[in-house]
Protein backbone atom coordinates (compact mmCIF):
# COMPACT_ATOMS: atom_id res chain seq x y z
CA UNK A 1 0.00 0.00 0.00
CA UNK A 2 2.69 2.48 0.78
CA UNK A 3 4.23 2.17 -3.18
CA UNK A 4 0.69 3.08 -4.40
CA UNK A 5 0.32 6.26 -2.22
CA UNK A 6 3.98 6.88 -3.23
CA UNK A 7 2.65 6.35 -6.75
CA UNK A 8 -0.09 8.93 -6.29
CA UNK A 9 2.24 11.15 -4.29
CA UNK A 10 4.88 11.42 -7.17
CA UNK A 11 1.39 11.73 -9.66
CA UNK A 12 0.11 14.51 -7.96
CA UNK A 13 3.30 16.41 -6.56
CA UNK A 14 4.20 16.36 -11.08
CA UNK A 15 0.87 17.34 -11.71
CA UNK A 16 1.72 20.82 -9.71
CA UNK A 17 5.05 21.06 -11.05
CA UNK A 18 3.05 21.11 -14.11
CA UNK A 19 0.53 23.54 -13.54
CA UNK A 20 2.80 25.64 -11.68
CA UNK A 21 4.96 25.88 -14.98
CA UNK A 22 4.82 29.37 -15.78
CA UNK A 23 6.07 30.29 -12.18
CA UNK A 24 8.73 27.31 -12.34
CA UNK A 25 9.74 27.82 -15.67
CA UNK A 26 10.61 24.17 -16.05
CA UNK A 27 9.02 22.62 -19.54
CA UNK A 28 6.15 20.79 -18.68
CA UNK A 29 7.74 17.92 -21.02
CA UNK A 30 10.50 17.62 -18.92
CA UNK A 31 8.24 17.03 -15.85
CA UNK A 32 6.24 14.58 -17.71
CA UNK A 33 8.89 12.21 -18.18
CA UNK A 34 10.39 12.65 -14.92
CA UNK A 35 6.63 11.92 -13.23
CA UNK A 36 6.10 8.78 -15.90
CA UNK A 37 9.83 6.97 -14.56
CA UNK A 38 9.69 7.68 -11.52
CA UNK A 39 5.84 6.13 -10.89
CA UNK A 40 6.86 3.25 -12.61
CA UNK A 41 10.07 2.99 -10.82
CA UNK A 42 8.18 2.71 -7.36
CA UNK A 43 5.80 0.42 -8.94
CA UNK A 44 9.05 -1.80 -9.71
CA UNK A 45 9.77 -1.33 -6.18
CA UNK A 46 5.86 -3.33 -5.21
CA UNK A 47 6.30 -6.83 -4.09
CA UNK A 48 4.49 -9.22 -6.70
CA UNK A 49 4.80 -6.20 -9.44
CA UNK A 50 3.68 -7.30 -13.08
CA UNK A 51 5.74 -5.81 -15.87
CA UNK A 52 3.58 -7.15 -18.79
CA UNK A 53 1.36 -4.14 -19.49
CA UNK A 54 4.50 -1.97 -19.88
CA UNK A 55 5.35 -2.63 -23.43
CA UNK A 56 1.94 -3.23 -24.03
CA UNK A 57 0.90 0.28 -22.81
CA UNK A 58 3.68 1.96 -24.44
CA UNK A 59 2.28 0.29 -27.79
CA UNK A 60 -0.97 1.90 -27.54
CA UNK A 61 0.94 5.89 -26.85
CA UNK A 62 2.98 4.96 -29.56
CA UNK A 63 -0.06 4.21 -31.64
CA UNK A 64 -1.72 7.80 -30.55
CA UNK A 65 2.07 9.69 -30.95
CA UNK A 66 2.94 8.57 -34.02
CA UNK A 67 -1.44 9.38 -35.13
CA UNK A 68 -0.38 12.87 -33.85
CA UNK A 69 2.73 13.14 -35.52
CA UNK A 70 1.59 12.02 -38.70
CA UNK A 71 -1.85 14.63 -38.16
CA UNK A 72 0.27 17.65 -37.11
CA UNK A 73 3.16 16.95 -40.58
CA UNK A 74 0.13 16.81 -42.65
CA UNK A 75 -1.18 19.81 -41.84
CA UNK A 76 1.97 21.45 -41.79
CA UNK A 77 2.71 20.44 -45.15
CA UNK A 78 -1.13 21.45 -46.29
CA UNK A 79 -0.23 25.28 -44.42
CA UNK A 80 3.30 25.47 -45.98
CA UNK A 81 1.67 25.14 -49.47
CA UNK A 82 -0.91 27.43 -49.32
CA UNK A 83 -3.76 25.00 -48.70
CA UNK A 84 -5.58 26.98 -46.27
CA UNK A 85 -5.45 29.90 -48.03
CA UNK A 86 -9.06 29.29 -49.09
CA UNK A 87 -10.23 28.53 -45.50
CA UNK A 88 -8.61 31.67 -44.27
CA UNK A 89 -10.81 33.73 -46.42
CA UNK A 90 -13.85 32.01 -45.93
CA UNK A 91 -13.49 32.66 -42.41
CA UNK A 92 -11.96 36.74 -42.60
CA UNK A 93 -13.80 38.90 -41.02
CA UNK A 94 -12.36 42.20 -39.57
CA UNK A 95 -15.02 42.08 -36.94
CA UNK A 96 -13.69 40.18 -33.84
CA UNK A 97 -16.99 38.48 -32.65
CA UNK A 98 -17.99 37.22 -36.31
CA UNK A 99 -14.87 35.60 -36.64
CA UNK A 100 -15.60 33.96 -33.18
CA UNK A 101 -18.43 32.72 -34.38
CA UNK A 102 -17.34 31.53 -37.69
CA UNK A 103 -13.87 29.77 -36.00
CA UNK A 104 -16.66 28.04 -33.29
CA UNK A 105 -18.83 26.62 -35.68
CA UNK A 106 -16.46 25.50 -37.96
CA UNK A 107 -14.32 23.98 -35.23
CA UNK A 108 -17.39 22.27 -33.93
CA UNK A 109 -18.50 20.55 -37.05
CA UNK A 110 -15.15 19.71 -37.88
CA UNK A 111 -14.52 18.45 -34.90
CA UNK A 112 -17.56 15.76 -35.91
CA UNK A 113 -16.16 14.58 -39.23
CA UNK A 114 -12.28 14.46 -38.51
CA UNK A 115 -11.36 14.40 -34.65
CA UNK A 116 -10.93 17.02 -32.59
CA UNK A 117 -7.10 16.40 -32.27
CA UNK A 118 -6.65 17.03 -36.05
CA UNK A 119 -8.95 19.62 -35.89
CA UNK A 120 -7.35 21.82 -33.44
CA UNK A 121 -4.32 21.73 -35.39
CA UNK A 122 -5.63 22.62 -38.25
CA UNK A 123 -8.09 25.66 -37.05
CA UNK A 124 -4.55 27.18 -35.41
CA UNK A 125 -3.02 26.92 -38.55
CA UNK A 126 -5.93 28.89 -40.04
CA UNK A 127 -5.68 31.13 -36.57
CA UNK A 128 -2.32 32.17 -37.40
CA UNK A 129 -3.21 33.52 -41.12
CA UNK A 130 -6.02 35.46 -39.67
CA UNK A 131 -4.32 37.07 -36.32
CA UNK A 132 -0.82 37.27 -36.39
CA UNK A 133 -0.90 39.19 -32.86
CA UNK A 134 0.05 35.68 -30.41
CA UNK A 135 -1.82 37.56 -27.64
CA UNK A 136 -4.48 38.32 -29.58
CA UNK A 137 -5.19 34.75 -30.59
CA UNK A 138 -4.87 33.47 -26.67
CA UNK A 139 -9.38 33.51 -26.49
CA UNK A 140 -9.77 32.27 -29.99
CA UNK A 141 -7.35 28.89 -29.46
CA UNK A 142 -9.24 28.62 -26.23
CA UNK A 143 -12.28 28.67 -28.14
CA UNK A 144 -11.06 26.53 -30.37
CA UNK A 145 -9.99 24.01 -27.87
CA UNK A 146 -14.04 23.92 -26.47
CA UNK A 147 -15.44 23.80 -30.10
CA UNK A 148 -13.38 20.81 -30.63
CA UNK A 149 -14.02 18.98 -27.45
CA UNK A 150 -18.07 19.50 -27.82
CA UNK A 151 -18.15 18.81 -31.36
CA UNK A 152 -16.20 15.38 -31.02
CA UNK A 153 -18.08 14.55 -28.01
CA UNK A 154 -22.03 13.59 -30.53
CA UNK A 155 -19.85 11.89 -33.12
CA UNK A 156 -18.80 8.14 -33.02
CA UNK A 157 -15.72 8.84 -34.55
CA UNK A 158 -15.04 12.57 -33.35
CA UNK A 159 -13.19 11.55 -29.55
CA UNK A 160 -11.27 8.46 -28.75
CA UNK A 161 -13.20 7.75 -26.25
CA UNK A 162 -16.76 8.04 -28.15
CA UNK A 163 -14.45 5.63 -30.39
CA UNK A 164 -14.50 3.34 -27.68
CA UNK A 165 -17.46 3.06 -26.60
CA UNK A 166 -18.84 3.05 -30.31
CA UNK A 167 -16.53 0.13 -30.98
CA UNK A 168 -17.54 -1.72 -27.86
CA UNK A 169 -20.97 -1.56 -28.60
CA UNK A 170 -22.20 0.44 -25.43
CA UNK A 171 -23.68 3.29 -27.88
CA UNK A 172 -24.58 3.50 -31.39
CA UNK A 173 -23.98 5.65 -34.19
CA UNK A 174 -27.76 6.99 -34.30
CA UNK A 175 -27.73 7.01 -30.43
CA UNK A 176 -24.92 9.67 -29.76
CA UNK A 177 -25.83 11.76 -32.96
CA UNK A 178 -29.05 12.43 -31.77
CA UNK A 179 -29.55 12.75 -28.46
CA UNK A 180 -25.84 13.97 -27.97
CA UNK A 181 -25.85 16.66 -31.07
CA UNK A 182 -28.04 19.58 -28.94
CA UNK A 183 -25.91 19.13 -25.44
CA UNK A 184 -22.88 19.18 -27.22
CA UNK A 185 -23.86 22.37 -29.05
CA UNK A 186 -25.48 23.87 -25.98
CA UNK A 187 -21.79 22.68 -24.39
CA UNK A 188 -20.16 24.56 -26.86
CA UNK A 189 -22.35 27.92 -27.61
CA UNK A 190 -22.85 28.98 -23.91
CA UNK A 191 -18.99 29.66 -23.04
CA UNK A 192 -18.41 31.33 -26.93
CA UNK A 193 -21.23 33.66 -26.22
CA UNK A 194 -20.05 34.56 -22.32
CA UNK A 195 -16.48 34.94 -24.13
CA UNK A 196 -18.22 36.97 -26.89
CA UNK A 197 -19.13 39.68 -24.35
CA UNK A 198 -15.20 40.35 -23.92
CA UNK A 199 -14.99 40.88 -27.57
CA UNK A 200 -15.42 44.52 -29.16
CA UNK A 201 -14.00 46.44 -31.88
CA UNK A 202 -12.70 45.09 -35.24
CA UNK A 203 -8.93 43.88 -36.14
CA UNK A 204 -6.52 46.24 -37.52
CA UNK A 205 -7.06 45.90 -41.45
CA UNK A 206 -3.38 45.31 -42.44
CA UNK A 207 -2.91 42.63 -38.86
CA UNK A 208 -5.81 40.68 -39.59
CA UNK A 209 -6.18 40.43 -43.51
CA UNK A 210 -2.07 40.08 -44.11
CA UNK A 211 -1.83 38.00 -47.21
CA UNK A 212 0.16 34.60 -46.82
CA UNK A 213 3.66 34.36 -48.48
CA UNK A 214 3.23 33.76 -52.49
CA UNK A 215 3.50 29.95 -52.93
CA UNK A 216 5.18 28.58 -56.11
CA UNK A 217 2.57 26.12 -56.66
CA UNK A 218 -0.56 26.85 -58.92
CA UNK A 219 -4.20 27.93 -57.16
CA UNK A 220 -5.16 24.11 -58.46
CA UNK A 221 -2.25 22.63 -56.97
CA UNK A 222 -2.72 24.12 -53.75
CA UNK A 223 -6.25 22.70 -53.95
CA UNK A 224 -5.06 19.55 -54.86
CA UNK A 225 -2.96 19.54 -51.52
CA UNK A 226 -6.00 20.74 -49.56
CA UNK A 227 -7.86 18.12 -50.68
CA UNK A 228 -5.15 15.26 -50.37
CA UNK A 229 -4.97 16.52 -47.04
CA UNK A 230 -7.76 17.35 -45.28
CA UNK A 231 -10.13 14.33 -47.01
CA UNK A 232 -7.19 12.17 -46.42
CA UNK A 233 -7.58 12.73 -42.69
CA UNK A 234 -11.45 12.50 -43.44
CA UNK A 235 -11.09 9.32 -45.03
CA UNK A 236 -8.90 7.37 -41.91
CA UNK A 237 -12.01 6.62 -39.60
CA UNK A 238 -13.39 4.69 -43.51
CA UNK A 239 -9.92 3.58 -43.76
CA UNK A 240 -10.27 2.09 -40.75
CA UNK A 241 -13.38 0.54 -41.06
CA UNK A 242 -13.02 -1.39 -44.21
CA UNK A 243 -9.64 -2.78 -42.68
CA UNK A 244 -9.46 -2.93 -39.07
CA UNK A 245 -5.94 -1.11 -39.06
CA UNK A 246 -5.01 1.21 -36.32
CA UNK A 247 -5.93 4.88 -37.05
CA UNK A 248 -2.23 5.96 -37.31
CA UNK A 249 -2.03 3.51 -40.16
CA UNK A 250 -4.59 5.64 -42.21
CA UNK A 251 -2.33 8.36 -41.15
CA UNK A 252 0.41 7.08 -42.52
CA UNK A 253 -1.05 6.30 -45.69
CA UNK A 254 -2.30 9.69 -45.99
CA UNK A 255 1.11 11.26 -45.42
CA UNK A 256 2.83 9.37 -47.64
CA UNK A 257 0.28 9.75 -50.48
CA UNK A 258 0.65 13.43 -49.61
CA UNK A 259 4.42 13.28 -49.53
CA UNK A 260 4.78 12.11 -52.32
CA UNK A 261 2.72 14.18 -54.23
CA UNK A 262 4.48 17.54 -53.08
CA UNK A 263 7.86 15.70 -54.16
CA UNK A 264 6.28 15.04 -57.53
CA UNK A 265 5.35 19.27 -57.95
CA UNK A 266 8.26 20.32 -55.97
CA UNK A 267 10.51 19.05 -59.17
CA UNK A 268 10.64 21.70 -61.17
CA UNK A 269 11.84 24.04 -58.34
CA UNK A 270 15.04 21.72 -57.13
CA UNK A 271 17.16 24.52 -57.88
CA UNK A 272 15.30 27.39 -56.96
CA UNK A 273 13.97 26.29 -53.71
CA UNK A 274 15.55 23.40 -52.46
CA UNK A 275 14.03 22.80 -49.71
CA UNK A 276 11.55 25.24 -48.21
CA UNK A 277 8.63 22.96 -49.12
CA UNK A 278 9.89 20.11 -48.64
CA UNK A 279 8.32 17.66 -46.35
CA UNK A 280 12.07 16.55 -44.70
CA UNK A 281 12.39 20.69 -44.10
CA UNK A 282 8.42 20.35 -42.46
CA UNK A 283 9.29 18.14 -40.05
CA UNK A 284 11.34 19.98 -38.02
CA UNK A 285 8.96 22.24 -37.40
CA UNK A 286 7.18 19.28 -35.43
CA UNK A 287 6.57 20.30 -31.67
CA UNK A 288 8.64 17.62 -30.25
CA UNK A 289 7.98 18.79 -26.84
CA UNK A 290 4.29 18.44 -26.96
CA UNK A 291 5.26 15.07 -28.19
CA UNK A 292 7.11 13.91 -25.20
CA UNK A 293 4.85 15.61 -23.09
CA UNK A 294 2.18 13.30 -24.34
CA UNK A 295 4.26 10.31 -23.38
CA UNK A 296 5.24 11.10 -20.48
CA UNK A 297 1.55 11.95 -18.72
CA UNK A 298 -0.08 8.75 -20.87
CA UNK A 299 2.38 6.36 -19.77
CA UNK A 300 1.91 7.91 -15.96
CA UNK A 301 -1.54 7.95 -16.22
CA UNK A 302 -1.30 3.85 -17.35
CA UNK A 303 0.72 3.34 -14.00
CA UNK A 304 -2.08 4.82 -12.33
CA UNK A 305 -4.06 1.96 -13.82
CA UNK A 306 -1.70 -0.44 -13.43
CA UNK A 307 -1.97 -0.15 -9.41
CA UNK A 308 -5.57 0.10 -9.48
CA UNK A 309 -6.00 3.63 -8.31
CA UNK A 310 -8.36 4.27 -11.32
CA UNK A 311 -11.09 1.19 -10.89
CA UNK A 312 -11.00 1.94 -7.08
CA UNK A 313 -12.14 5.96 -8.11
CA UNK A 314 -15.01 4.48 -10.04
CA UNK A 315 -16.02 1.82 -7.22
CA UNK A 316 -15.77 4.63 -5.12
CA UNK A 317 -18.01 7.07 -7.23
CA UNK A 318 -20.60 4.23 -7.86
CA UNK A 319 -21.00 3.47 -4.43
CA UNK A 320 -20.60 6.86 -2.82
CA UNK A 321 -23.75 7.92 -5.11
CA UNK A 322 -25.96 4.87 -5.58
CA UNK A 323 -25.46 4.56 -9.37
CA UNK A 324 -26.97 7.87 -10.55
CA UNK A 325 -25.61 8.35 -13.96
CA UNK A 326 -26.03 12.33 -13.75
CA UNK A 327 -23.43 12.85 -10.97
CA UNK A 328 -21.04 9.73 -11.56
CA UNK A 329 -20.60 10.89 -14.73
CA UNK A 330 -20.30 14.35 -14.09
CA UNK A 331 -18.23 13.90 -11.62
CA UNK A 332 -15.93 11.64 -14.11
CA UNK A 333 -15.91 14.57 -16.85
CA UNK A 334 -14.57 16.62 -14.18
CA UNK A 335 -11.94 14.11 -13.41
CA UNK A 336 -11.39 13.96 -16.87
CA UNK A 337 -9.66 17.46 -16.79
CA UNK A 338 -6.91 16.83 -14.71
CA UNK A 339 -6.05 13.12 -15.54
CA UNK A 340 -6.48 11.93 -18.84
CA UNK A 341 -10.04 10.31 -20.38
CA UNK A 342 -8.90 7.67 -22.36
CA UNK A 343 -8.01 5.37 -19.29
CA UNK A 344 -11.06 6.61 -17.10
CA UNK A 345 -13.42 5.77 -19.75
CA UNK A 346 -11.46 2.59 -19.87
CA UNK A 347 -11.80 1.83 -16.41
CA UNK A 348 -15.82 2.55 -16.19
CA UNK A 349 -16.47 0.24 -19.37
CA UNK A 350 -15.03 -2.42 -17.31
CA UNK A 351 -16.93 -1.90 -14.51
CA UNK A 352 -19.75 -2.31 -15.95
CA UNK A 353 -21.59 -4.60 -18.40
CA UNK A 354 -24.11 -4.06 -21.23
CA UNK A 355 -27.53 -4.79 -19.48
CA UNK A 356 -30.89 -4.39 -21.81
CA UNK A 357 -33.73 -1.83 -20.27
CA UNK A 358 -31.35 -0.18 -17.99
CA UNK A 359 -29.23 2.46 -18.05
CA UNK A 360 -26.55 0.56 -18.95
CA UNK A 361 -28.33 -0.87 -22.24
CA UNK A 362 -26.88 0.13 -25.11
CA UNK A 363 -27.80 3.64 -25.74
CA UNK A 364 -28.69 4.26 -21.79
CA UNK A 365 -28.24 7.67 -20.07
CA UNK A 366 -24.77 6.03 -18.17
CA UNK A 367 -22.93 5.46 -21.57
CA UNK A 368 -23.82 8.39 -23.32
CA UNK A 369 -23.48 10.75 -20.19
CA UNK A 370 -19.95 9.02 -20.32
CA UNK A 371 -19.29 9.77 -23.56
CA UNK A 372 -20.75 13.54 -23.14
CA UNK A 373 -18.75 14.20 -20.14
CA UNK A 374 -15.47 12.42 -20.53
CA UNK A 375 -15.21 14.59 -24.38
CA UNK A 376 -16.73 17.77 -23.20
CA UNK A 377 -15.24 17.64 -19.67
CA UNK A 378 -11.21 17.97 -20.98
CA UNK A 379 -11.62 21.10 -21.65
CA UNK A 380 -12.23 22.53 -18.29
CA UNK A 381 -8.52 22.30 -17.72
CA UNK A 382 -5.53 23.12 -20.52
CA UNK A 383 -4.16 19.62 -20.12
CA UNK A 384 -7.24 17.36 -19.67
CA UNK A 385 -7.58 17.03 -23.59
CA UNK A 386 -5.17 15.94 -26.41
CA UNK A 387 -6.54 19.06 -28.20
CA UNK A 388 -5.60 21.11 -25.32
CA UNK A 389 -2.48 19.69 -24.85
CA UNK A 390 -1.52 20.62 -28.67
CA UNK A 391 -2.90 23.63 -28.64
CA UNK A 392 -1.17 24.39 -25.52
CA UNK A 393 2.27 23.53 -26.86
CA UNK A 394 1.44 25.63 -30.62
CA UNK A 395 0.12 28.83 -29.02
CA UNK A 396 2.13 28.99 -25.75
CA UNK A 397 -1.12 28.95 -23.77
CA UNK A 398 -0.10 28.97 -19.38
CA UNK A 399 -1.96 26.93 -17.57
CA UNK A 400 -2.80 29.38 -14.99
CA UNK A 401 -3.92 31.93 -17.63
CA UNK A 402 -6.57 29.48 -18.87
CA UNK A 403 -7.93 28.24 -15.90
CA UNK A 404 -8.20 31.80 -14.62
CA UNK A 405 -9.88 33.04 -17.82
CA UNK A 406 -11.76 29.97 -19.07
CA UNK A 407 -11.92 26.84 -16.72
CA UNK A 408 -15.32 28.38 -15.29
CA UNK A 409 -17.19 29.47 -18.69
CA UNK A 410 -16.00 25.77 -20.01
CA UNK A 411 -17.54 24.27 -16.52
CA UNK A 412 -21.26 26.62 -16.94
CA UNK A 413 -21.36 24.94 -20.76
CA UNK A 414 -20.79 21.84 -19.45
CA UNK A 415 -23.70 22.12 -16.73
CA UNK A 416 -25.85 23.59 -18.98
CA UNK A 417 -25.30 20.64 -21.52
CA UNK A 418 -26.44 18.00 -19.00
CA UNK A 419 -29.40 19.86 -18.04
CA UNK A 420 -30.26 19.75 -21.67
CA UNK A 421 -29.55 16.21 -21.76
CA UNK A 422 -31.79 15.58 -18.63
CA UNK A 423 -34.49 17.75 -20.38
CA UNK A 424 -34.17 15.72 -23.33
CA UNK A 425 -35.03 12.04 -21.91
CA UNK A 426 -37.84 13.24 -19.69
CA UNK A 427 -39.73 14.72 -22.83
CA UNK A 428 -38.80 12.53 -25.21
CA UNK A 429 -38.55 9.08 -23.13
């Protein structure tokens, strides 16, 4: 017992260190390793420990790092082209609180068809051609951060964790579009408007309209990229469908295919321009330290699981409030914020089974609460979502600076989606 409340103490104590990181000034990478070998170094230390879900484990990270590096090179090489040049001015506006608007919408639906990891990168890209002022952007990558959290939270394929529970049969695909789609939105419009009353007054014309730098590929090359790109991230949840491959090897596939066809146009400008296009020039501009960061809180977060803290938090909430699906789950979402989803989901779905005319049925209040509250919930804190975790590391965003300025509008959306949800079963059920 003492090695697990070590565990928790060295969780917790790195947890600060990370939150605390704008007073520190210590990388909140760095920290994350440090936290994920030390836990599992005391958990070496247990009498009777089991090393077998190690390598396991670190397979499944891999599988989401190398999804994220693969997402985040594709858009970069979509952005470096010119690709979003067309999304940029379907979106410009020189009023701030239309372009709110128009980046929370967008977000949201996007969110829906891609994931809301891919589509966080890719709305900051699009960010970055429309305010060039980092400070400026700080509410709009927050916003962007909720949009994507809400809008992957109704789709089967737009969280990992709506993934799993899709794939595990515990909700359906006409189950969480419909009675998930108005909470989510209702999730997602009520902090946007509460952050539209800080907005007033338009962009500086030559800030917000600047024109991207003149690509040497054609308007229908560019397209061509744009299209590669984004439908090739579109088509990975098909991808994986009709094969049963791991999402990263869709993403793969779609980076190569993309790769290759930039090498292909880049030909004719081999003496020119070398290499500012090219895709081995792209990747450095990878955030490696988002990458590690990643690792290093996943693979704590598994030794957390590993020692059973996790299932006893969910025998605990289960007991502590008779089964009610309203506050276990909302009480999950909230945990969901400061330790990551994936494994609390993961830890409720075996706590319970699939039981017709209940509320564990398939379709009942429990699983799609869970699947509400665990998506929607990560965004209450900077680093209790994989978007918010990348957008974190691409727009500098503190910790303390979001949950001073955010955490609470995020947390009245969230409330306010329930209550929508509760309103929903008693009229229509």
């Amino acid at each position: 017992m003492f090695f697990v409340f070590l565990i928790v103490a060295i969780f917790v104590l790195g947890y600060a260190a990370i939150a605390l990181e704008a007073f520190t000034k210590v990388n909140k990478a760095a920290v994350a390793l440090l936290m994920c070998v030390l836990c599992w170094t005391a958990y070496c230390l247990m009498p009777g420990h089991d090393l077998s879900l190690l390598p396991e484990g670190l397979g499944e990270t891999a599988e989401t790092l190398f999804f994220l590096m693969g997402a985040m090179t594709i858009v970069e090489i979509v952005d470096a082209n010119g690709g979003f040049n067309f999304v940029r001015d379907t979106l410009k506006t020189r009023s701030k609180r239309k372009l709110m608007w128009r980046v929370a919408f967008m977000t949201f639906f996007l969110s829906a068809i891609l994931d809301n990891l891919t589509t966080s990168i890719v709305m900051i890209m699009v960010l970055r051609k429309l305010i060039q002022e980092p400070k400026e952007r700080l509410i709009y990558a927050s916003l962007v951060i909720i949009s994507a959290n809400s809008g992957g939270a109704f789709s089967p394929i737009g969280d990992v964790t709506t993934i799993m529970l899709w794939i595990k049969g515990m909700v359906s695909t006409g189950g969480v579009l419909t009675e998930l789609f108005i909470p989510s939105l209702v999730s997602m419009v009520v902090p946007a408007l509460l952050l539209s009353l800080q907005l007033k007054g338009k962009f500086d014309k030559a800030q917000n309209l600047h024109v991207a730098e003149i690509s040497n590929f054609t308007k229908r090359q560019r397209q061509i990229i744009f299209c590669f790109g984004v439908g090739g991230l579109m088509f990975v949840p098909v991808f994986k469908t009709l094969t049963h491959l791991p999402p990263y090897m869709g993403i793969l596939l779609v980076l190569g295919l993309l790769w290759t066809i930039t090498e292909v146009f880049n030909r004719r400008f081999e003496e020119s321009d070398p290499m500012a296009k090219r895709v081995t020039h792209l990747l450095s501009r990878i955030d490696m330290g988002t990458i590690l960061f990643f690792l290093g809180i996943l693979m704590a977060v598994l030794c957390l699981k590993q020692v059973g803290v996790l299932n006893a938090m969910g025998d605990g909430l289960n007991h502590a409030f008779n089964g009610n699906p309203y506050l276990i789950t909302g009480i999950i979402g909230v945990l969901s914020s400061i330790v990551d989803n994936v494994p609390l989901v993961a830890a409720c779905m075996n706590m319970y089974d699939v039981v017709p005319e209940t509320i564990y049925a398939v379709d009942g209040s429990f699983w799609q609460l869970l699947a509400y509250c665990a998506g929607v919930g990560g965004s209450m804190l900077i680093i209790g979502s994989a978007a918010g975790v990348v957008v974190m590391g691409l727009e500098k965003i503190t910790f303390g600076w979001y949950m001073k300025k955010i955490s609470w509008l995020v947390f009245v959306g969230y409330i306010c989606g329930i209550l929508v949800y509760a309103l929903e079963k008693a009229i229509l059920f």
